[in-house]
C-alpha atoms as a PDB file:
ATOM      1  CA  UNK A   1       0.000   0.000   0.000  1.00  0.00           C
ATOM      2  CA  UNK A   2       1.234   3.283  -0.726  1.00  0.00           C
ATOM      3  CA  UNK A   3       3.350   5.068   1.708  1.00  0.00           C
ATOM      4  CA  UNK A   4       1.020   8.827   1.111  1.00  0.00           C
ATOM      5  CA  UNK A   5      -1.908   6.330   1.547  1.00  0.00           C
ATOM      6  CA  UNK A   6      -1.126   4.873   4.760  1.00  0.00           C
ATOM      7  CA  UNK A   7      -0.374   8.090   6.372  1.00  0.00           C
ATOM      8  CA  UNK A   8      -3.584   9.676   5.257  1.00  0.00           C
ATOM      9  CA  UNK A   9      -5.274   6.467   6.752  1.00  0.00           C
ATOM     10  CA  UNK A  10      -3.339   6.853  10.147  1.00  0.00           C
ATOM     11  CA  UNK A  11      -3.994  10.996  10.500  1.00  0.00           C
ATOM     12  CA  UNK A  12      -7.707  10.230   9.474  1.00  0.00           C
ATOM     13  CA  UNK A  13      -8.219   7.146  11.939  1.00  0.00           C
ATOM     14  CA  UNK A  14      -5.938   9.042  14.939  1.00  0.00           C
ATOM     15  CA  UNK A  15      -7.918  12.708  14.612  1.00  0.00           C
ATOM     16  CA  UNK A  16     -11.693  11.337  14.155  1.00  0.00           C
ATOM     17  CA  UNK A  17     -11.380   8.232  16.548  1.00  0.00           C
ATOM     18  CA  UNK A  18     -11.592  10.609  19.658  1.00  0.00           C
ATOM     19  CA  UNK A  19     -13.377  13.282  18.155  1.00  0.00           C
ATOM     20  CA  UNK A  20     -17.267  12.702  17.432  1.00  0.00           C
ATOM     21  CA  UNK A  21     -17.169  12.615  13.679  1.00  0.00           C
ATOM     22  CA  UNK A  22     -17.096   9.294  13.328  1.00  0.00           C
ATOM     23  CA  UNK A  23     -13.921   7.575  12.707  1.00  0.00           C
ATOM     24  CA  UNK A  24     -15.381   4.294  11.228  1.00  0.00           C
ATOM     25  CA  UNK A  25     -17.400   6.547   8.749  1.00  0.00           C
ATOM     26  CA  UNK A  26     -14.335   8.049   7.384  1.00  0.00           C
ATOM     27  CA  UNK A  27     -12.063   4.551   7.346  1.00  0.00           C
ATOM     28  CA  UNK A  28     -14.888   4.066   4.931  1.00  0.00           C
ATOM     29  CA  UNK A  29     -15.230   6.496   3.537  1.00  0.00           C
ATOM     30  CA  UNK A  30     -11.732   7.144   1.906  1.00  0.00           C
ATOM     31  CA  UNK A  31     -11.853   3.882  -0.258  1.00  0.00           C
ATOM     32  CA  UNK A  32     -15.040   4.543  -1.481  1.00  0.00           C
ATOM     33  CA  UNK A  33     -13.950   8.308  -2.559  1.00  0.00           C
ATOM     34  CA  UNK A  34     -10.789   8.051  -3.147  1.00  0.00           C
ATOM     35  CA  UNK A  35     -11.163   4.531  -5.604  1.00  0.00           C
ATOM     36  CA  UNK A  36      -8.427   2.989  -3.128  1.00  0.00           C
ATOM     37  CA  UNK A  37      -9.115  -0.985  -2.454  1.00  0.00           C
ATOM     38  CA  UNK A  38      -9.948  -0.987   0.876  1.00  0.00           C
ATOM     39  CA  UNK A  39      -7.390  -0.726   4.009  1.00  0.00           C
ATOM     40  CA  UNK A  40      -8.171  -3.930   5.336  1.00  0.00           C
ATOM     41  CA  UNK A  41      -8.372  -5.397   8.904  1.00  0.00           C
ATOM     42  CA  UNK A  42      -4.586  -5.583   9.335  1.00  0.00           C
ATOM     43  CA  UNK A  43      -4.203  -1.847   8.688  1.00  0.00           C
ATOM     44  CA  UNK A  44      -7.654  -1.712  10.953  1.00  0.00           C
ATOM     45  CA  UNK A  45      -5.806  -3.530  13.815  1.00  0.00           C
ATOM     46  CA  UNK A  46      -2.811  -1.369  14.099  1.00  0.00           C
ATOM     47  CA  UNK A  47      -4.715   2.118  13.845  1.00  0.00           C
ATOM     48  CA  UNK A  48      -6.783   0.686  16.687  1.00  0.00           C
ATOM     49  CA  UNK A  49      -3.143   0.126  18.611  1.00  0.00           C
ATOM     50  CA  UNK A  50      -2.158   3.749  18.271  1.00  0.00           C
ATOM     51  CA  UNK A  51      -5.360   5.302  19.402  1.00  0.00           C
ATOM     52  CA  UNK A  52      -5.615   2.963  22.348  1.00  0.00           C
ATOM     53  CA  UNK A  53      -2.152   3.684  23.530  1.00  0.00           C
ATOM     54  CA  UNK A  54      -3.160   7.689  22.653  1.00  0.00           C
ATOM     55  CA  UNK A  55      -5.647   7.223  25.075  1.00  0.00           C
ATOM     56  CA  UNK A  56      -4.117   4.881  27.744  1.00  0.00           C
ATOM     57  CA  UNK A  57      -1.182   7.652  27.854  1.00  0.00           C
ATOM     58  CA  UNK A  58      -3.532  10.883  28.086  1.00  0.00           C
ATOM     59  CA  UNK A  59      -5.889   9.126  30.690  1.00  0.00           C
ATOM     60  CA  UNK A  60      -2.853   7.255  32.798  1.00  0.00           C
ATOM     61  CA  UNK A  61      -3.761   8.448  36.575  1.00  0.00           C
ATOM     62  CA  UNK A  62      -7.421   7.132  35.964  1.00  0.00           C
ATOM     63  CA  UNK A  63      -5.901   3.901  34.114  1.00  0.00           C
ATOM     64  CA  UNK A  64      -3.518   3.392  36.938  1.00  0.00           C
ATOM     65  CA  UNK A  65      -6.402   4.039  39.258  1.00  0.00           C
ATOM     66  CA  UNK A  66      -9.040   1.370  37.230  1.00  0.00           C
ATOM     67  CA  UNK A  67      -6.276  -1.197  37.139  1.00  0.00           C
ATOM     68  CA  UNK A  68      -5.454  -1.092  40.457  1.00  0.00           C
ATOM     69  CA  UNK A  69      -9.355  -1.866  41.120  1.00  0.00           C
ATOM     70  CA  UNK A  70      -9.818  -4.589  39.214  1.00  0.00           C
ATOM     71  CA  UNK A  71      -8.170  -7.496  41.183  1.00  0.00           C
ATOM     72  CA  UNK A  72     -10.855  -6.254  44.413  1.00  0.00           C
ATOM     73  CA  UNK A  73     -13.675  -5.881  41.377  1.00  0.00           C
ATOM     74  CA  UNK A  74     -13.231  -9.785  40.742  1.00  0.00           C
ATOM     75  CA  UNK A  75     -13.543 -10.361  44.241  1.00  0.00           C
ATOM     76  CA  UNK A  76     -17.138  -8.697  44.201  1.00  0.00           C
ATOM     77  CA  UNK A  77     -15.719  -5.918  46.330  1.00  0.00           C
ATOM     78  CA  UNK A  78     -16.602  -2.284  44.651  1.00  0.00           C
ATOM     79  CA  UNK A  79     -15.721   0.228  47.581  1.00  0.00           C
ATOM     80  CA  UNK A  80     -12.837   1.638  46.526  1.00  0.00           C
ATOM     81  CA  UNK A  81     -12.341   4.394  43.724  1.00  0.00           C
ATOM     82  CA  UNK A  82     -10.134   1.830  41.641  1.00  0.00           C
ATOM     83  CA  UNK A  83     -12.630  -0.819  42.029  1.00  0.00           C
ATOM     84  CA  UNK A  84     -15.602   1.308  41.503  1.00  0.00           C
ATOM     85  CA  UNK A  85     -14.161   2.828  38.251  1.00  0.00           C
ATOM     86  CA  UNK A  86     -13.446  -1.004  36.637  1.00  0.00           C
ATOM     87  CA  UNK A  87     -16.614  -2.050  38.270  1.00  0.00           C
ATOM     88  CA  UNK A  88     -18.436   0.885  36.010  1.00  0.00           C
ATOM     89  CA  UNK A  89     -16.462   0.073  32.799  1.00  0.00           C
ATOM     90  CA  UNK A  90     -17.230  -3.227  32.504  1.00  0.00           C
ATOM     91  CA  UNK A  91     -21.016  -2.633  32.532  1.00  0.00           C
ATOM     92  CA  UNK A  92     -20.830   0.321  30.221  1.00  0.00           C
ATOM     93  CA  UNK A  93     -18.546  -1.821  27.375  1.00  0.00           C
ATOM     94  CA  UNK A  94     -20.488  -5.357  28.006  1.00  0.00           C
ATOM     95  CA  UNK A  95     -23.659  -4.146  25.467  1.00  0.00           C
ATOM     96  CA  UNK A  96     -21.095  -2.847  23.211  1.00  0.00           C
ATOM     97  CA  UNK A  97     -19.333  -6.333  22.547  1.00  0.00           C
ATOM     98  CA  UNK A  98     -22.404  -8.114  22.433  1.00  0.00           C
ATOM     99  CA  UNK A  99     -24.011  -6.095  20.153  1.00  0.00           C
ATOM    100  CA  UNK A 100     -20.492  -6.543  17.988  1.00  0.00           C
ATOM    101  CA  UNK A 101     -20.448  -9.936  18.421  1.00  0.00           C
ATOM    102  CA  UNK A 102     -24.086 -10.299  16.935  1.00  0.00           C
ATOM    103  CA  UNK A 103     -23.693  -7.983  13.899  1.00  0.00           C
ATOM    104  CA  UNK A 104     -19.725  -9.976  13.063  1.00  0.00           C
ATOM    105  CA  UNK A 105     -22.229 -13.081  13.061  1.00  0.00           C
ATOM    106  CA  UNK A 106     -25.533 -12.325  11.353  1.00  0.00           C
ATOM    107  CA  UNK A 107     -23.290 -10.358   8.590  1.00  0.00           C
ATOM    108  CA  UNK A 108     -25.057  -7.353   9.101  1.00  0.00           C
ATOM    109  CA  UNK A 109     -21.633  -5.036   9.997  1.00  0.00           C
ATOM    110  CA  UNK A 110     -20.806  -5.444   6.064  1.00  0.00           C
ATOM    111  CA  UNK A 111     -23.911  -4.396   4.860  1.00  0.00           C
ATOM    112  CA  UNK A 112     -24.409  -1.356   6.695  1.00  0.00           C
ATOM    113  CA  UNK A 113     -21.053   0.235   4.926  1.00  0.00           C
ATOM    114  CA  UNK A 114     -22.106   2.151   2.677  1.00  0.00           C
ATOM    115  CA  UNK A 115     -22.337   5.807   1.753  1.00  0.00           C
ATOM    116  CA  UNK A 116     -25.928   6.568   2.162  1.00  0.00           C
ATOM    117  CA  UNK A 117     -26.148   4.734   5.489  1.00  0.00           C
ATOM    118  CA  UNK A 118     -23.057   6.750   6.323  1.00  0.00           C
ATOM    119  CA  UNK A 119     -25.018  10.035   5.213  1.00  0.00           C
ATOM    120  CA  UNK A 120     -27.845   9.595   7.646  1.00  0.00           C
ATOM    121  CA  UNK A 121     -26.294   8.707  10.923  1.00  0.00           C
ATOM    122  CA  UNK A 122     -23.863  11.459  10.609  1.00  0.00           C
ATOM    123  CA  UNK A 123     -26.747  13.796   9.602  1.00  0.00           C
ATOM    124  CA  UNK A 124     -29.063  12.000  12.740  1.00  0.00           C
ATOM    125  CA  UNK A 125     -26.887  11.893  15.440  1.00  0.00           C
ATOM    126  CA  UNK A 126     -24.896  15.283  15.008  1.00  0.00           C
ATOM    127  CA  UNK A 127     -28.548  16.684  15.407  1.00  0.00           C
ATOM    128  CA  UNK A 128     -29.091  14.528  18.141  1.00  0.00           C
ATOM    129  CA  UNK A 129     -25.382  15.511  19.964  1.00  0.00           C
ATOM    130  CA  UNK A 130     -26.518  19.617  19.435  1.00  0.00           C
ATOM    131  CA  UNK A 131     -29.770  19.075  21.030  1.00  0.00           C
ATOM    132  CA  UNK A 132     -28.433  16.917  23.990  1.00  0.00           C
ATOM    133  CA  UNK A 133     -25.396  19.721  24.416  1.00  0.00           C
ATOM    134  CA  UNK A 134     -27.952  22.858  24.020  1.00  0.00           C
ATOM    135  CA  UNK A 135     -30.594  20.942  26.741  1.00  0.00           C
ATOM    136  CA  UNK A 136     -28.353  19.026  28.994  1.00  0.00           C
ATOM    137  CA  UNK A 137     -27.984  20.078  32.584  1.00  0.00           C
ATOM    138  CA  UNK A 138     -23.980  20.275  33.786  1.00  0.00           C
ATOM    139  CA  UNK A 139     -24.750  19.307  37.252  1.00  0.00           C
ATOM    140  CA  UNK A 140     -22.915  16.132  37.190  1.00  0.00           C
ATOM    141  CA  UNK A 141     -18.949  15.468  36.294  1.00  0.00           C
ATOM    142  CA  UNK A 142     -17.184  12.775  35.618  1.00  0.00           C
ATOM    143  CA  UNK A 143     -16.599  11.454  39.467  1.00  0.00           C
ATOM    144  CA  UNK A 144     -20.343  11.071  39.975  1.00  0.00           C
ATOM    145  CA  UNK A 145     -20.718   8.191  37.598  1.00  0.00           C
ATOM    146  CA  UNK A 146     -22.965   5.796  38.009  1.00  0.00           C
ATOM    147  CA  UNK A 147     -24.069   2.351  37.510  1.00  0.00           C
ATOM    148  CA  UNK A 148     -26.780   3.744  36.086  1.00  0.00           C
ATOM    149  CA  UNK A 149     -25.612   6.332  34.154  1.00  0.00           C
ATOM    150  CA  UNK A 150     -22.952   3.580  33.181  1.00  0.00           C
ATOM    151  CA  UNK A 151     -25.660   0.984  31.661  1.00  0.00           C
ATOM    152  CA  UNK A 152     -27.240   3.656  29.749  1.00  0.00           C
ATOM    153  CA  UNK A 153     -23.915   4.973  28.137  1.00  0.00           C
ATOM    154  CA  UNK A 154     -22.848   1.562  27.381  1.00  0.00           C
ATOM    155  CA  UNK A 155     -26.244   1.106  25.659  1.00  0.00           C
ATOM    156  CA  UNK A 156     -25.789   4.177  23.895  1.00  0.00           C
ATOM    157  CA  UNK A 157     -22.116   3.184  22.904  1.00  0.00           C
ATOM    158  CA  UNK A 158     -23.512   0.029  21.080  1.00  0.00           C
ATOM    159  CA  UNK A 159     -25.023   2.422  18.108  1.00  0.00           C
ATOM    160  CA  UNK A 160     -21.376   3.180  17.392  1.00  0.00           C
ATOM    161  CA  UNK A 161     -21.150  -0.280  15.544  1.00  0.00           C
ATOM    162  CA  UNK A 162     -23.329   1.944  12.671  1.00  0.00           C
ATOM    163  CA  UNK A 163     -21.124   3.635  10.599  1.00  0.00           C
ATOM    164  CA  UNK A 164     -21.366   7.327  11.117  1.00  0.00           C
ATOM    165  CA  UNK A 165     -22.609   7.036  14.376  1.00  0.00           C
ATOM    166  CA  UNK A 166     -18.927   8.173  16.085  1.00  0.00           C
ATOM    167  CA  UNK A 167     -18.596   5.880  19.604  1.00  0.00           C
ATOM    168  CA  UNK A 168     -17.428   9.215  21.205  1.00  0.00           C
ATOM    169  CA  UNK A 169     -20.368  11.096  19.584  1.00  0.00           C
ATOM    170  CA  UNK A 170     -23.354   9.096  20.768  1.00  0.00           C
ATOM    171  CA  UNK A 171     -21.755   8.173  24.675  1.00  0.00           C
ATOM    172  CA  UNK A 172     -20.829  12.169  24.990  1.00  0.00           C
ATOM    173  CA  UNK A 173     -24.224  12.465  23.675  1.00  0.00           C
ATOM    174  CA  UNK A 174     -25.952  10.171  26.334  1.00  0.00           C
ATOM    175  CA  UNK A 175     -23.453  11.778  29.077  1.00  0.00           C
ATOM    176  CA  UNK A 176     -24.904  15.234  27.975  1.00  0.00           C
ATOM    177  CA  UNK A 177     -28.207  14.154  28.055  1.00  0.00           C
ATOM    178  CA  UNK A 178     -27.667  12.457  31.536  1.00  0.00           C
ATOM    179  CA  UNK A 179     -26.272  15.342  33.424  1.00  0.00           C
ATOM    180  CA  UNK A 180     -22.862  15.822  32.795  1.00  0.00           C
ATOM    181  CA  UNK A 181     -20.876  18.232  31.655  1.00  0.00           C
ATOM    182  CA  UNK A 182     -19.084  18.855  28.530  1.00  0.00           C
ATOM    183  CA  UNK A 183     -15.512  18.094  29.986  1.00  0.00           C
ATOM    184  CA  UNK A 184     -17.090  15.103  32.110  1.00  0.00           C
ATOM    185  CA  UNK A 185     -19.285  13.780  29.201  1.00  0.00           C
ATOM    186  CA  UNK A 186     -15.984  13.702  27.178  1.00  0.00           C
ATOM    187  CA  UNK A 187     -13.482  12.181  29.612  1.00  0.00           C
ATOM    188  CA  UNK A 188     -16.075   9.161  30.791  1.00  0.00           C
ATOM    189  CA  UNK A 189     -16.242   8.363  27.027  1.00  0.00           C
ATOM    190  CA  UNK A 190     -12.910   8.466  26.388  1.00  0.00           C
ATOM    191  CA  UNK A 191     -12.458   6.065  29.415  1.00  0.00           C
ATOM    192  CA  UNK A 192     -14.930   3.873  27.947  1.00  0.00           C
ATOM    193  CA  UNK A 193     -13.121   3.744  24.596  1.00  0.00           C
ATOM    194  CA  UNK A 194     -10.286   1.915  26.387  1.00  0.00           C
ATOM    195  CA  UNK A 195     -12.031  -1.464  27.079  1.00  0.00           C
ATOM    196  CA  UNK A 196     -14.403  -1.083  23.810  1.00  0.00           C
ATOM    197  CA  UNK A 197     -11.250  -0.379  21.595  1.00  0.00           C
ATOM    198  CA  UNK A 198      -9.275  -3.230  23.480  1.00  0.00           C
ATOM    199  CA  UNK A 199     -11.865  -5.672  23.126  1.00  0.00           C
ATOM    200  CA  UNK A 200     -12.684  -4.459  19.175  1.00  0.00           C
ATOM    201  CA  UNK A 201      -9.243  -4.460  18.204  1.00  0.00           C
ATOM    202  CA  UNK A 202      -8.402  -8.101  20.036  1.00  0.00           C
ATOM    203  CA  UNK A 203     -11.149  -9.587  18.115  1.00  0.00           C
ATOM    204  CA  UNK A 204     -10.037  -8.042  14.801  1.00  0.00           C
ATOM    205  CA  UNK A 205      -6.431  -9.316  15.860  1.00  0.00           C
ATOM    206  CA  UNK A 206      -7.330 -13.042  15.782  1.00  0.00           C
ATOM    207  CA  UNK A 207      -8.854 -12.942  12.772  1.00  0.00           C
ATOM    208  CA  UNK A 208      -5.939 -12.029  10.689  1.00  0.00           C
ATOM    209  CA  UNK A 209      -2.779 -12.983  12.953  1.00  0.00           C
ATOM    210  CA  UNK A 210      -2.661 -15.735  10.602  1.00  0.00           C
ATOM    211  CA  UNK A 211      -2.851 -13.540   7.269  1.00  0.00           C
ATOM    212  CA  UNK A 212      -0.260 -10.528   8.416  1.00  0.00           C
ATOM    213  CA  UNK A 213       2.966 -10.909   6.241  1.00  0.00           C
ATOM    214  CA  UNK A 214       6.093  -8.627   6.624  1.00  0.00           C
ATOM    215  CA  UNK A 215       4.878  -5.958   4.540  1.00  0.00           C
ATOM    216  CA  UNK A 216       1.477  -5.736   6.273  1.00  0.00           C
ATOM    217  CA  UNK A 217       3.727  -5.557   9.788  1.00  0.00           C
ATOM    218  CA  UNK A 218       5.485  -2.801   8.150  1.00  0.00           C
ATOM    219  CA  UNK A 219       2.439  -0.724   7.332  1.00  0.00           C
ATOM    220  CA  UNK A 220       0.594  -1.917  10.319  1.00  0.00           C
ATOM    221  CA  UNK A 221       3.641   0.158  12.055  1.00  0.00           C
ATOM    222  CA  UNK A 222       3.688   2.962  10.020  1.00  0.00           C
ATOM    223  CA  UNK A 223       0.031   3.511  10.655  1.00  0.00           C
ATOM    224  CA  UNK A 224       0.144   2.588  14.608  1.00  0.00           C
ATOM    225  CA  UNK A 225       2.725   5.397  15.325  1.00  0.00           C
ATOM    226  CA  UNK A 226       0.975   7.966  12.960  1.00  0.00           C
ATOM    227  CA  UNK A 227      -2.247   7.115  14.507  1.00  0.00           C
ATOM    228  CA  UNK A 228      -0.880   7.099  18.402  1.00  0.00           C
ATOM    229  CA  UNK A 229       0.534  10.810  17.374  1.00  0.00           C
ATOM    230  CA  UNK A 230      -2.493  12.126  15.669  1.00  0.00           C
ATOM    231  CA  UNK A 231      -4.981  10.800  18.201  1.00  0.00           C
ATOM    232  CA  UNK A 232      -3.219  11.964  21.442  1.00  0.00           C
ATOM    233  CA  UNK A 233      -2.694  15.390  19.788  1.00  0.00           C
ATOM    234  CA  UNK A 234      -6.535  15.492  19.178  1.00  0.00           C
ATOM    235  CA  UNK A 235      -7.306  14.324  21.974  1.00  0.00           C
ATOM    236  CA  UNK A 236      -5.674  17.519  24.362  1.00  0.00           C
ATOM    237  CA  UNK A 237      -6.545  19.564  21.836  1.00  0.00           C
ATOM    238  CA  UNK A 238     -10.308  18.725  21.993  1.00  0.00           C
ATOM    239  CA  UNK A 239     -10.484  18.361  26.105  1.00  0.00           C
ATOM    240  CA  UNK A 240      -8.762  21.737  26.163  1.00  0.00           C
ATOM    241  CA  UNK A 241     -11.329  23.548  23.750  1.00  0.00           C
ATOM    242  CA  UNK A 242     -13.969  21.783  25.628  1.00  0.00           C
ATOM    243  CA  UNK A 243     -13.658  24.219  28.643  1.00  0.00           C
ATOM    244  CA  UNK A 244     -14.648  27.199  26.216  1.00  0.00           C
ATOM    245  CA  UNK A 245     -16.373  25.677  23.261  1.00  0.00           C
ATOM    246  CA  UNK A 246     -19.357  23.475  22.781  1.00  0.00           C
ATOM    247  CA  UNK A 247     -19.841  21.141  20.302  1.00  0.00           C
ATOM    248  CA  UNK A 248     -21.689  22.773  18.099  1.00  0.00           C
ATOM    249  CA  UNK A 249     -18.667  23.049  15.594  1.00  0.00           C
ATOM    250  CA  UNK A 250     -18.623  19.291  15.135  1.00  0.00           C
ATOM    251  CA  UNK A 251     -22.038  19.001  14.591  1.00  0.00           C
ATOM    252  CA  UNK A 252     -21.935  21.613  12.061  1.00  0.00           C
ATOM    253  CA  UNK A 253     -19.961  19.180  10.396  1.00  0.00           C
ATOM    254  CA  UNK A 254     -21.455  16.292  10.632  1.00  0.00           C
ATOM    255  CA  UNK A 255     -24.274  18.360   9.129  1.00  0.00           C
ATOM    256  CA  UNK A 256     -22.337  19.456   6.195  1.00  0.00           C
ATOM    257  CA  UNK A 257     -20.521  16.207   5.592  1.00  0.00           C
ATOM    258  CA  UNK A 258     -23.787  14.382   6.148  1.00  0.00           C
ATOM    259  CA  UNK A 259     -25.762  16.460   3.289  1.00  0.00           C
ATOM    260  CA  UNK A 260     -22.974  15.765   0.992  1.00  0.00           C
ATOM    261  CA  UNK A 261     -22.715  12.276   1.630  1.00  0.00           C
ATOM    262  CA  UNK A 262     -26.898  11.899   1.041  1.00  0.00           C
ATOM    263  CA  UNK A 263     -26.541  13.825  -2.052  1.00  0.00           C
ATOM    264  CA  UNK A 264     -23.672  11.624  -3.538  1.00  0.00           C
ATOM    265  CA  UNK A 265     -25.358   7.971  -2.278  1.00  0.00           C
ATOM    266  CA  UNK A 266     -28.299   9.251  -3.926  1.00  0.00           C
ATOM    267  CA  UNK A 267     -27.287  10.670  -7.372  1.00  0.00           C
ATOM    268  CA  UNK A 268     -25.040   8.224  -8.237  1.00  0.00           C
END
């Protein structure tokens, strides 16, 4: 795969996987526009490494804090901040993987990649993500989580699996909607990508360790240290603006990119 093509992969996958545009939607995005074969799930594997470690780095006291917890989690014993915090990510990522594990089954991931579909949940759910951040109280931050509040993100985070959706679009949009602020919404759903983008890029792992070859390790690299770079910059670029600025410029957008999407799907 071309070198210029790999590291507009990596920038696209590291910038939009934090942000809620919708990473997915643009992974497929670029094939389809650009009349590239597609990346494939080697290339989809390592862009998943970068942003995870993006996100592991930028989040590390609250990682340190959830890993600590889990060994007392297993135990059944959630009354410590480190145990409480795994406790609460595992019930917010468990709908997500079985929602995953359903559409990888039935077949129904493949057919839902295409333009149009792309079009509409971009268009839908930016809409949806102004309206939550316009009405949404901000009486809640991100240390008043709750079980609760947890099931309902996670339940939120399994329309992510639609492409165009964005995973940290609809769970900042259900944080919004639940209470939280801006800066709260955002960090509990970058928290929640951890486990979800572990779990999703473990999966995608076993599937082709036994198809990589030395060129696909090669780009695989390439695009996992572009991708780690791009995402982590995003990422304190967007919780920084996020203290001043809503999110109405990234629903304007998804608006935009949306109504162009529609209008190519459906004169073509």
């Amino acid at each position: 795969m071309p070198l210029l093509y790999l590291i507009i992969l990596a920038l696209i996958q590291g910038v939009t996987e934090f942000l809620p545009i919708s990473s997915s939607g643009h992974l497929i995005l670029l094939p389809n526009l650009s009349g590239q074969a597609d990346q494939g799930q080697v290339i989809d594997v390592a862009a998943h490494v970068g942003t995870l470690a993006a996100v592991v780095i930028y989040f590390w006291r609250d990682v340190r804090v959830g890993l600590a917890g889990v060994p007392r989690m297993l135990t059944g014993r959630i009354d410590t901040p480190g145990s409480r915090l795994a406790f609460l990510l595992m019930i917010a990522t468990i709908p997500v993987v079985l929602f995953g594990l359903f559409l990888a089954l039935t077949g129904l991931d493949d057919k839902m990649r295409s333009i149009t579909v792309i079009g509409w949940t971009m268009l839908g759910f930016g809409l949806l993500l102004y309206f939550a951040d316009q009405k949404g109280d901000e009486g809640k931050m991100s240390g008043d989580w709750t079980a609760r509040d947890a099931i309902w993100m996670g339940l939120a985070q399994m329309l992510a699996l639609i492409p165009g959706t964005s995973r940290s679009g609809i769970t900042i949009t259900a944080g919004r909607w639940l209470g939280y602020d801006r800066h709260g919404a955002a960090k509990l759903s970058m928290l929640m990508s951890i486990p979800t983008i572990f779990a999703s890029g473990s999966f995608l792992a076993i599937k082709v360790a036994a198809e990589a070859d030395m060129q696909a390790a090669r780009d695989g690299a390439i695009v996992a240290g572009l991708s780690f770079v791009a995402a982590l910059l995003a990422l304190v670029l967007m919780m920084r603006l996020l203290r001043t600025v809503s999110f109405t410029p990234y629903v304007i957008y998804r608006i935009v990119l949306g109504s162009v999407l529609l209008w190519i799907g459906y004169t073509q």
